[in-house]
C-alpha atoms as a PDB file:
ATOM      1  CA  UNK A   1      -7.880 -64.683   7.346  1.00  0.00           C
ATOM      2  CA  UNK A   2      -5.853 -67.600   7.582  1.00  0.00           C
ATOM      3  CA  UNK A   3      -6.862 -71.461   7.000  1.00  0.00           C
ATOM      4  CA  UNK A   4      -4.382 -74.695   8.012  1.00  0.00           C
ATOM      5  CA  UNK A   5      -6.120 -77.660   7.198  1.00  0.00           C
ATOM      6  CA  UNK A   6      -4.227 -81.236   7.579  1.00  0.00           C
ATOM      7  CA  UNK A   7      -0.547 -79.806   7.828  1.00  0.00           C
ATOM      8  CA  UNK A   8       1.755 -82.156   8.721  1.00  0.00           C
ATOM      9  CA  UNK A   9       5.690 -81.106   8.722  1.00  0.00           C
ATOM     10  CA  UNK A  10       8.248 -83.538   9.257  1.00  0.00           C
ATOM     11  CA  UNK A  11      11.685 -83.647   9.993  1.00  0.00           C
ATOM     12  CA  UNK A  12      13.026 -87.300   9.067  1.00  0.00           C
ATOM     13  CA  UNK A  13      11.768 -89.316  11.225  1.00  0.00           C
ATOM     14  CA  UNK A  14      10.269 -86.682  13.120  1.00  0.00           C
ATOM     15  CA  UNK A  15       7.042 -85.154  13.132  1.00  0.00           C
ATOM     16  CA  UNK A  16       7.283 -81.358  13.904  1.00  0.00           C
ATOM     17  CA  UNK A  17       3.750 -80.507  12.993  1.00  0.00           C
ATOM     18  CA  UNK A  18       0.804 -83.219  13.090  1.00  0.00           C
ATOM     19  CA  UNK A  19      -2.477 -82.502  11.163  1.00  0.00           C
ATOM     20  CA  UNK A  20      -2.856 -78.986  12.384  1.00  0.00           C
ATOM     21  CA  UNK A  21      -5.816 -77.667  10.864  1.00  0.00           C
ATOM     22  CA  UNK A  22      -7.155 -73.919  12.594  1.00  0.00           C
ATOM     23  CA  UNK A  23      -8.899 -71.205  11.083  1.00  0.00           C
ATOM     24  CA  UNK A  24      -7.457 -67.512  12.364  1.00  0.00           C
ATOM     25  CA  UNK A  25      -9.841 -64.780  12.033  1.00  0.00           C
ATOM     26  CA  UNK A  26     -10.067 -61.446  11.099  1.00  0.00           C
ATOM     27  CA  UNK A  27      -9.652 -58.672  13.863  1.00  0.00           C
ATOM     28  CA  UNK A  28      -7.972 -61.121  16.604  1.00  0.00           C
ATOM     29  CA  UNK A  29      -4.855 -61.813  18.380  1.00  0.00           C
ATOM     30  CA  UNK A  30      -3.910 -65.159  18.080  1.00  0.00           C
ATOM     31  CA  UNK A  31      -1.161 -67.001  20.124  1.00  0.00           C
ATOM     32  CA  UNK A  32      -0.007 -69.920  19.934  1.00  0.00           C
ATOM     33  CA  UNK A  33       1.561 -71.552  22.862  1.00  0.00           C
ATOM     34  CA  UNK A  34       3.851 -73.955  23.516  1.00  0.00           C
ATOM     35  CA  UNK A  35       7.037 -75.575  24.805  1.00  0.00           C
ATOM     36  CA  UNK A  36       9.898 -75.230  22.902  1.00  0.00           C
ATOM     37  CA  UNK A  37      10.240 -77.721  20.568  1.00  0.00           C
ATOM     38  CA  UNK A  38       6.220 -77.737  20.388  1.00  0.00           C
ATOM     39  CA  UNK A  39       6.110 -76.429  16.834  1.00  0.00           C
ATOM     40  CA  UNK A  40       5.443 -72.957  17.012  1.00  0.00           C
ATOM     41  CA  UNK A  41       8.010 -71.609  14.584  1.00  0.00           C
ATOM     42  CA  UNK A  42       7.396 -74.667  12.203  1.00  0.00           C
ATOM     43  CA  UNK A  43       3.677 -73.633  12.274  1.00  0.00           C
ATOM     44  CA  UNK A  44       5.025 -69.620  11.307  1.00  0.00           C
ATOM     45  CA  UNK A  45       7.716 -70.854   8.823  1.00  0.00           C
ATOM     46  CA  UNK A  46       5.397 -72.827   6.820  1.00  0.00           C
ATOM     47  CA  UNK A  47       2.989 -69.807   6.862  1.00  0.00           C
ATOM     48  CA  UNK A  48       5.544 -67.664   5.605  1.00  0.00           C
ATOM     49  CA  UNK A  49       7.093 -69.630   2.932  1.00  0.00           C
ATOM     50  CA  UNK A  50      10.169 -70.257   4.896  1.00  0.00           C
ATOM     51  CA  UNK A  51       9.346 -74.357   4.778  1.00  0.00           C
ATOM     52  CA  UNK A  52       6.831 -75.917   2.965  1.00  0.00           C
ATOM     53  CA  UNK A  53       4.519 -78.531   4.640  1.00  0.00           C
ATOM     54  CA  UNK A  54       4.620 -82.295   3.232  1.00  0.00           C
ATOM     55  CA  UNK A  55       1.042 -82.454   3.695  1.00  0.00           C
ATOM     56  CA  UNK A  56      -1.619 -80.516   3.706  1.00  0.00           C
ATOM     57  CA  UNK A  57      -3.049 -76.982   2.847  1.00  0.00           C
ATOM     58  CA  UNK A  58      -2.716 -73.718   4.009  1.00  0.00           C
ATOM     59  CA  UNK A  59      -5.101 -70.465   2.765  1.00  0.00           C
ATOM     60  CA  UNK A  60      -4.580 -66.760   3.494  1.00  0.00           C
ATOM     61  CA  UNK A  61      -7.073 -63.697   2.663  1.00  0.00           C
ATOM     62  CA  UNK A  62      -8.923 -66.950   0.595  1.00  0.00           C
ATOM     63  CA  UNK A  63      -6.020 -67.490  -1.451  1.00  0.00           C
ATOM     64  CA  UNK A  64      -4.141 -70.944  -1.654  1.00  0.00           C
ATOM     65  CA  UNK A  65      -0.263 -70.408  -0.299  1.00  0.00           C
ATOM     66  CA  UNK A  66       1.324 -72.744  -2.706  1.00  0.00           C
ATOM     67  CA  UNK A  67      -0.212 -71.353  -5.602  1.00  0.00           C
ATOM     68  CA  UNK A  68      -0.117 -67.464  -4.416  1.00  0.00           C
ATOM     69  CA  UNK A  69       3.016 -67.384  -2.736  1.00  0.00           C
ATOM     70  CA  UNK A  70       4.298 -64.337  -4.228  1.00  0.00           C
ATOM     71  CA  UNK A  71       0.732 -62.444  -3.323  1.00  0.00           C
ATOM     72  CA  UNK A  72       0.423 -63.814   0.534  1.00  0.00           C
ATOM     73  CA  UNK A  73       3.569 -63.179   1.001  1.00  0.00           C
ATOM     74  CA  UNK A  74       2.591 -59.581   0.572  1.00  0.00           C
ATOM     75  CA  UNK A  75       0.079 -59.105   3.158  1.00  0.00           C
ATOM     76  CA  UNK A  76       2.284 -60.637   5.748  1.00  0.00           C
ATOM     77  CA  UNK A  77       4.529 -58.536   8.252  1.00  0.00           C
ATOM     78  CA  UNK A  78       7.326 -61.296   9.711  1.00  0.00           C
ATOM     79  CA  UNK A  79       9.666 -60.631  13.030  1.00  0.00           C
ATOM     80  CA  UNK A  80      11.630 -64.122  13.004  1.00  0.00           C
ATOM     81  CA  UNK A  81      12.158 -65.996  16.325  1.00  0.00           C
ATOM     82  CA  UNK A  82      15.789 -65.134  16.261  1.00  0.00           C
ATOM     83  CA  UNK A  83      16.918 -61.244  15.189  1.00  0.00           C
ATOM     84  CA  UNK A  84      20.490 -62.180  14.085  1.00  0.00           C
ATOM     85  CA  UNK A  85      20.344 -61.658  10.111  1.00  0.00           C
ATOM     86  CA  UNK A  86      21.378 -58.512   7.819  1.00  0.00           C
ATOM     87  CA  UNK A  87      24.413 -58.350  10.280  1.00  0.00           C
ATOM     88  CA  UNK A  88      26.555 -56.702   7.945  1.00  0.00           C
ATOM     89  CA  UNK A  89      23.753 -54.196   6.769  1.00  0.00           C
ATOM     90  CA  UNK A  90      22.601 -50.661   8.800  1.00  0.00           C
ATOM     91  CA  UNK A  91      19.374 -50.628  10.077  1.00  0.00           C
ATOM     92  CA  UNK A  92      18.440 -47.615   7.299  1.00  0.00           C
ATOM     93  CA  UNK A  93      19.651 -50.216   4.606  1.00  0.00           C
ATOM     94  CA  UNK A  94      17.366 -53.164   5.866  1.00  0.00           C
ATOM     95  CA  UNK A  95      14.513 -50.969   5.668  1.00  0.00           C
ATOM     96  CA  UNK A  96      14.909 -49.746   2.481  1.00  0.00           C
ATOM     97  CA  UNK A  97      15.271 -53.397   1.126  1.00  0.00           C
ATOM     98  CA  UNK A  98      11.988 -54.278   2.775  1.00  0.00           C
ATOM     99  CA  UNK A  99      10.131 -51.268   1.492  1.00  0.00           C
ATOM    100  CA  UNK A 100      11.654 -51.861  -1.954  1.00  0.00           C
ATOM    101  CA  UNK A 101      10.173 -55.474  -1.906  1.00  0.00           C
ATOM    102  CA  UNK A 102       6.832 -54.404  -0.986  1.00  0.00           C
ATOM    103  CA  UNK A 103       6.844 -51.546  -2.905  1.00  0.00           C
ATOM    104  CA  UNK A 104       6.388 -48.749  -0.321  1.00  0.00           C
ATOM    105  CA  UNK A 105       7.231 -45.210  -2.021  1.00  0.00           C
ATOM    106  CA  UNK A 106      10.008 -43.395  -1.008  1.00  0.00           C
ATOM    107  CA  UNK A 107       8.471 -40.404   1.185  1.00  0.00           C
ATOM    108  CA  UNK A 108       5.972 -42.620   2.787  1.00  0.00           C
ATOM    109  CA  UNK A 109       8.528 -44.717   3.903  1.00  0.00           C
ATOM    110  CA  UNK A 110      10.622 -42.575   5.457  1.00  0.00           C
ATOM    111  CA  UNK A 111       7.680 -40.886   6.988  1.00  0.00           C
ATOM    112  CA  UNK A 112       6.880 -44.514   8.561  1.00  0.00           C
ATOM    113  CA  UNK A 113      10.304 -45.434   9.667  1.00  0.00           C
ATOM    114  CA  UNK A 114      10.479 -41.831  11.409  1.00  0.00           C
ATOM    115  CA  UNK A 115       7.698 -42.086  13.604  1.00  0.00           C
ATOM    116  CA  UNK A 116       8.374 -46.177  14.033  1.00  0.00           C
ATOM    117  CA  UNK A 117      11.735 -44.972  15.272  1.00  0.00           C
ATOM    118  CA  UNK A 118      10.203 -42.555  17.861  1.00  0.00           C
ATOM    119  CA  UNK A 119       8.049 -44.795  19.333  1.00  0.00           C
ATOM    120  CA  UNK A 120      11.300 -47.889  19.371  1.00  0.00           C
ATOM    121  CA  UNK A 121      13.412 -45.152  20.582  1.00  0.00           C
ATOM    122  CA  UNK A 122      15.963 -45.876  17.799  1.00  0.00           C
ATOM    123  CA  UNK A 123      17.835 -42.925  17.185  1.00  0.00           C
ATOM    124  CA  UNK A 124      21.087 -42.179  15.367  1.00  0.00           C
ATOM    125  CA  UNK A 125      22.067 -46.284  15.985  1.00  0.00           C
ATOM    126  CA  UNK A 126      19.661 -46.454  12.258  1.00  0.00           C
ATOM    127  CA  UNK A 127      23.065 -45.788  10.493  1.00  0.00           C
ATOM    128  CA  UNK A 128      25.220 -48.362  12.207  1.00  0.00           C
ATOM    129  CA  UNK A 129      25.762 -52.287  10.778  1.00  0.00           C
ATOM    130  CA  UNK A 130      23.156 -54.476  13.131  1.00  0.00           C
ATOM    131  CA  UNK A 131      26.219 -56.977  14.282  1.00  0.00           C
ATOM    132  CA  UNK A 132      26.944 -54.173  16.097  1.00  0.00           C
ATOM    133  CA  UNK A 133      23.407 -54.132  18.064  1.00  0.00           C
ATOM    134  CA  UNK A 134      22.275 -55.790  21.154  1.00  0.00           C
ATOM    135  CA  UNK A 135      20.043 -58.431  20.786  1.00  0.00           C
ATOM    136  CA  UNK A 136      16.760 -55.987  22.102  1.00  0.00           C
ATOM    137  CA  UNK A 137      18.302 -53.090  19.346  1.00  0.00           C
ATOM    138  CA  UNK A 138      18.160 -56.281  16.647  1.00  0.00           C
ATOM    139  CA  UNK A 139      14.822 -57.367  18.158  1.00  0.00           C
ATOM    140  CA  UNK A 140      13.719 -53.327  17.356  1.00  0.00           C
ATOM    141  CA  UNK A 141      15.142 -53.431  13.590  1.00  0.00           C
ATOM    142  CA  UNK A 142      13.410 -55.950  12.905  1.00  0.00           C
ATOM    143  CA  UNK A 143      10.093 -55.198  14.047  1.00  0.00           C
ATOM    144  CA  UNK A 144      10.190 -51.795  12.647  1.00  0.00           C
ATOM    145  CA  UNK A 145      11.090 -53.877   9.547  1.00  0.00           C
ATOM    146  CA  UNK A 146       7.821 -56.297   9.895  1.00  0.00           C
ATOM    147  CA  UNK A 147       5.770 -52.851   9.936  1.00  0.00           C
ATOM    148  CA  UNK A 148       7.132 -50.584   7.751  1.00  0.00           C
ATOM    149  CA  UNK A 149       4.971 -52.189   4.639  1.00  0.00           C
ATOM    150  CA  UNK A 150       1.701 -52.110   7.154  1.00  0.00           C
ATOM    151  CA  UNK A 151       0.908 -55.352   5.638  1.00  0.00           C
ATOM    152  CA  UNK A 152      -2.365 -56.601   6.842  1.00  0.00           C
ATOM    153  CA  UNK A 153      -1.219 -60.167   8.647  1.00  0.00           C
ATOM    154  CA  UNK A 154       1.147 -59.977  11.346  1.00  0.00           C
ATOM    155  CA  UNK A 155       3.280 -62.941  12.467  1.00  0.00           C
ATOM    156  CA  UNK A 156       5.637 -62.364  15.043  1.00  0.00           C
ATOM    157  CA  UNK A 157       7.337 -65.130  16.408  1.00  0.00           C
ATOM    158  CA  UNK A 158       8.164 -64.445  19.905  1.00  0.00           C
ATOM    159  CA  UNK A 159       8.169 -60.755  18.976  1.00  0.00           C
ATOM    160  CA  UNK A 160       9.052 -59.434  23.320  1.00  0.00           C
ATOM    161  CA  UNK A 161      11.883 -60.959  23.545  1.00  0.00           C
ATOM    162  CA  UNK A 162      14.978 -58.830  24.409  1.00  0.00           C
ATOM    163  CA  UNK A 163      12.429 -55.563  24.244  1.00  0.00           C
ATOM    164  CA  UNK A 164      12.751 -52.975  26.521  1.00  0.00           C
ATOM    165  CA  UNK A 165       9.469 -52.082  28.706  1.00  0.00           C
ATOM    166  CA  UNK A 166       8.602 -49.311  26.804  1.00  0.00           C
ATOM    167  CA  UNK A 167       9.173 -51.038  23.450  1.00  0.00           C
ATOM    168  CA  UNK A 168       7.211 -53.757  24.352  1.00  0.00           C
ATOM    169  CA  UNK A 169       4.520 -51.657  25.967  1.00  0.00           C
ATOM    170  CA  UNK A 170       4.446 -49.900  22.579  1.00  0.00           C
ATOM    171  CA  UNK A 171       4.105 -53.245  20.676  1.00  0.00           C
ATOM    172  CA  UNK A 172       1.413 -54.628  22.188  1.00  0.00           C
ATOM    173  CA  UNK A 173      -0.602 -51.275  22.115  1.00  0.00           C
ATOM    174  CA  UNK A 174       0.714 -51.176  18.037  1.00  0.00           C
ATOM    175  CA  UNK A 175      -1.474 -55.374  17.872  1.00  0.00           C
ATOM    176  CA  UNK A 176      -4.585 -54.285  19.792  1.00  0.00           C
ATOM    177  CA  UNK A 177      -4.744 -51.667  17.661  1.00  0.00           C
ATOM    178  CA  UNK A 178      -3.983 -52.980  14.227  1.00  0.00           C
ATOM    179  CA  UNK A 179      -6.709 -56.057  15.359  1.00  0.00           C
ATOM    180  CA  UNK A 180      -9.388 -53.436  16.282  1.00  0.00           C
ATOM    181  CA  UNK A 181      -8.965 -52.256  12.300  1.00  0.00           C
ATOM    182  CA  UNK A 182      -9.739 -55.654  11.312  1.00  0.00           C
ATOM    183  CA  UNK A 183      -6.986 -57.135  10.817  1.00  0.00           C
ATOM    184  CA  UNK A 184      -5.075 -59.943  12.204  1.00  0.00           C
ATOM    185  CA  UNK A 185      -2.046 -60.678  14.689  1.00  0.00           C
ATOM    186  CA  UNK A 186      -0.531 -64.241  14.907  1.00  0.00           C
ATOM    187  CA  UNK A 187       2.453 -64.579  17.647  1.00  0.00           C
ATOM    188  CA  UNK A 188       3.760 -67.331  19.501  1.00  0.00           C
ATOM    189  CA  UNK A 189       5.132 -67.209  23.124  1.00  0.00           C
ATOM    190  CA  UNK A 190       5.893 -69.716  25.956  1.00  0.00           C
ATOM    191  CA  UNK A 191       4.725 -66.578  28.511  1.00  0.00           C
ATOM    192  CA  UNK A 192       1.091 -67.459  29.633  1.00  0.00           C
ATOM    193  CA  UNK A 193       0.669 -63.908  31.265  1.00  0.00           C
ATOM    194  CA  UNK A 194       1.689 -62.416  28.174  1.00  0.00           C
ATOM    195  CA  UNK A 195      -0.906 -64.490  26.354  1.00  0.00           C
ATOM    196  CA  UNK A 196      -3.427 -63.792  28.708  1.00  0.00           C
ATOM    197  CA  UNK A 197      -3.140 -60.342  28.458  1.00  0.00           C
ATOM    198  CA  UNK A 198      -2.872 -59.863  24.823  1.00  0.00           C
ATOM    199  CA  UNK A 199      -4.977 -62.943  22.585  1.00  0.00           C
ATOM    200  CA  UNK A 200      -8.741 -63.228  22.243  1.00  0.00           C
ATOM    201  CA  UNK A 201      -8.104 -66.539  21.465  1.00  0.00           C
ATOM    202  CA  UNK A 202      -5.055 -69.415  21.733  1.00  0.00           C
ATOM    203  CA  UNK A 203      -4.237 -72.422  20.368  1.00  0.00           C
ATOM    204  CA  UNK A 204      -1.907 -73.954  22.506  1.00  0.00           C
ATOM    205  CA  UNK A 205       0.997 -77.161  20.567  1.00  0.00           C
ATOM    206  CA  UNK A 206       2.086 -79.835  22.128  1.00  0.00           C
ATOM    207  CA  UNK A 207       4.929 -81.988  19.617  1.00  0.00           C
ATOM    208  CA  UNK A 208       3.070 -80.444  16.797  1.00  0.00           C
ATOM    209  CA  UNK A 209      -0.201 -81.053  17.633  1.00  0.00           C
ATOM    210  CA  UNK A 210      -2.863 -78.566  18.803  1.00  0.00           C
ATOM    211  CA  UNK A 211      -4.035 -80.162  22.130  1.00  0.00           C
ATOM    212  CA  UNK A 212      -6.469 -77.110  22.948  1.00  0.00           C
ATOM    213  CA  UNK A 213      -8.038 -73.752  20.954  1.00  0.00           C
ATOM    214  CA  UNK A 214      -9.808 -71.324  22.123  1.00  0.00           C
ATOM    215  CA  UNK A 215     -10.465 -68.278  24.304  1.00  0.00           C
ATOM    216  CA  UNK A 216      -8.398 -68.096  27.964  1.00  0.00           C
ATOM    217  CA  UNK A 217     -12.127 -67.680  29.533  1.00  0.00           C
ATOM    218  CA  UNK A 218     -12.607 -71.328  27.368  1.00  0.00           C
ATOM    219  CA  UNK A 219      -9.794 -72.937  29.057  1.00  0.00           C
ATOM    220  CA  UNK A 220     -10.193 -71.348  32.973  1.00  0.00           C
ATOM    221  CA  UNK A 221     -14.609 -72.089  32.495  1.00  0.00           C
ATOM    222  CA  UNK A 222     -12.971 -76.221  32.366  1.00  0.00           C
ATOM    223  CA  UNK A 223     -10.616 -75.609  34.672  1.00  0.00           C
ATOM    224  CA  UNK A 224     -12.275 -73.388  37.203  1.00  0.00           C
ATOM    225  CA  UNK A 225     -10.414 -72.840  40.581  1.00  0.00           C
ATOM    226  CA  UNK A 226      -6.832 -73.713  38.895  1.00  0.00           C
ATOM    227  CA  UNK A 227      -4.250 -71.475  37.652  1.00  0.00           C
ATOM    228  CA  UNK A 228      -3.350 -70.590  34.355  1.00  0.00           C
ATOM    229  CA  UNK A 229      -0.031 -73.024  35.167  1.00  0.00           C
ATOM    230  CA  UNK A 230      -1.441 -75.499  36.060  1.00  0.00           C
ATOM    231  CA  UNK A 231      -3.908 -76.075  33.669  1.00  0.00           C
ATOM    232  CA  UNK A 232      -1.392 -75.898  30.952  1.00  0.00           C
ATOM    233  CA  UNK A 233       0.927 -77.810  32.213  1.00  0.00           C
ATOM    234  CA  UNK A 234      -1.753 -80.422  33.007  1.00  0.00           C
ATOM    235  CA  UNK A 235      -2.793 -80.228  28.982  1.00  0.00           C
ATOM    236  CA  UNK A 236       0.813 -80.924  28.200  1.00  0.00           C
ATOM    237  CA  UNK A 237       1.129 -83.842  30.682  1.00  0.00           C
ATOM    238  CA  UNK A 238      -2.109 -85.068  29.114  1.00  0.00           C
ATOM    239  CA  UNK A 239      -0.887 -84.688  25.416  1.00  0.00           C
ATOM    240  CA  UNK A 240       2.400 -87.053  26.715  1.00  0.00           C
ATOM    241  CA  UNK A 241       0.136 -89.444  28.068  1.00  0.00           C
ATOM    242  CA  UNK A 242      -2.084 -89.605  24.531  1.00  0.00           C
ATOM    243  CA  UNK A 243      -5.330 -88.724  27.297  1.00  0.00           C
ATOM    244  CA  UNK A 244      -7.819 -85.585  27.275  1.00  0.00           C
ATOM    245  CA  UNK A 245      -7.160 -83.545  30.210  1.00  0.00           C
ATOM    246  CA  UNK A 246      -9.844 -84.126  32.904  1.00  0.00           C
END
């Protein structure tokens, strides 16, 4: 589904992705892990046409990103890493400018943002200006947003964040689902239980390179005996040092 080969991002002097090339199939959950800083959101911004890479290539659904921006950007659902935008706009009127854009008719639509409503537990709060929201209602609008086209590439960047149990009980159910109809989920997070729980596979950044991919079995079967902790953290100490972890 989705191809980064050799993309390097930089930031003046600094390098914010490094070579990443990963291939991110069809029908899985990917995550991609990471400290802050590691280049998770760089990786999802140049995905989504947000930033462009300096170097390198990325493909989705077999199609080249820089010269089909206009058509991946139409298979992709995006929930940004931070919920405050549209703050002057109701929830009702964000939607409506999404499902304009993708070109979602106007009964299915509202059909979709009813039941997406229901299961966020958004209620009446749809008509009121999003500045107004807490950052978990923002996280919700924006989701519901991301979905609404049921575009066939998820990328949520740290998508639980501020949810409520429920809503991010709901969530994850709504990605093991949409993965088990072939599609595809990519989602960063620094939780390791969340990632655990959710990915078939992970691809864990370290200063924008990818120090590890693979499946959590993978990375416990050369690690056995360890925690989850402690082997990452002792991939990330490894990275610093420029040294394969033992």
């Amino acid at each position: 589904m989705v191809q980064f080969d050799q993309v390097t991002k930089r930031y003046g002097s600094t390098v914010a992705l490094d070579r990443l090339s990963l291939d991110i199939r069809d029908g899985e959950i990917f995550g991609l892990i990471g400290h802050n800083g590691a280049g998770k959101s760089t990786t999802i911004k140049c995905l989504t046409s947000i930033i462009a890479p300096d170097e390198g290539k990325i493909t989705v659904g077999g199609l080249d990103l820089a010269s089909h921006r206009n058509e991946v950007k139409q298979m992709i659902g995006y929930v940004p890493d931070s919920p405050d935008m549209f703050l002057k706009s109701t929830a009702m009127v964000y939607w409506a400018f999404i499902a304009k854009v993708f070109g979602v008719p106007d009964d299915l639509r509202d059909r979709r943002i009813e039941d997406l409503c229901r299961l966020f537990e958004l209620g009446e709060a749809r008509y009121q200006t999003i500045e107004g929201f807490s950052h978990g209602m923002r996280q919700k609008v924006f989701v519901i947003g991301a979905l609404l086209p049921e575009p066939a590439l998820w990328v949520l960047d740290e998508p639980l964040t501020g949810l409520d149990p429920q809503s991010a009980y709901n969530l994850k159910e709504m990605m093991r689902r949409h993965t088990a109809e072939g599609h595809t989920v990519l989602f960063s997070t620094h939780v390791l239980s969340v990632a655990e729980e959710l990915c078939d596979r992970i691809g864990i950044l370290r200063h924008g390179r990818l120090i590890f991919v693979g499946t959590m079995d993978d990375l416990r079967a050369a690690h056995p005996g360890d925690s989850l902790e402690d082997i990452y953290l002792r991939l990330v100490a490894s990275a610093e040092e420029g040294t394969d972890a033992p």
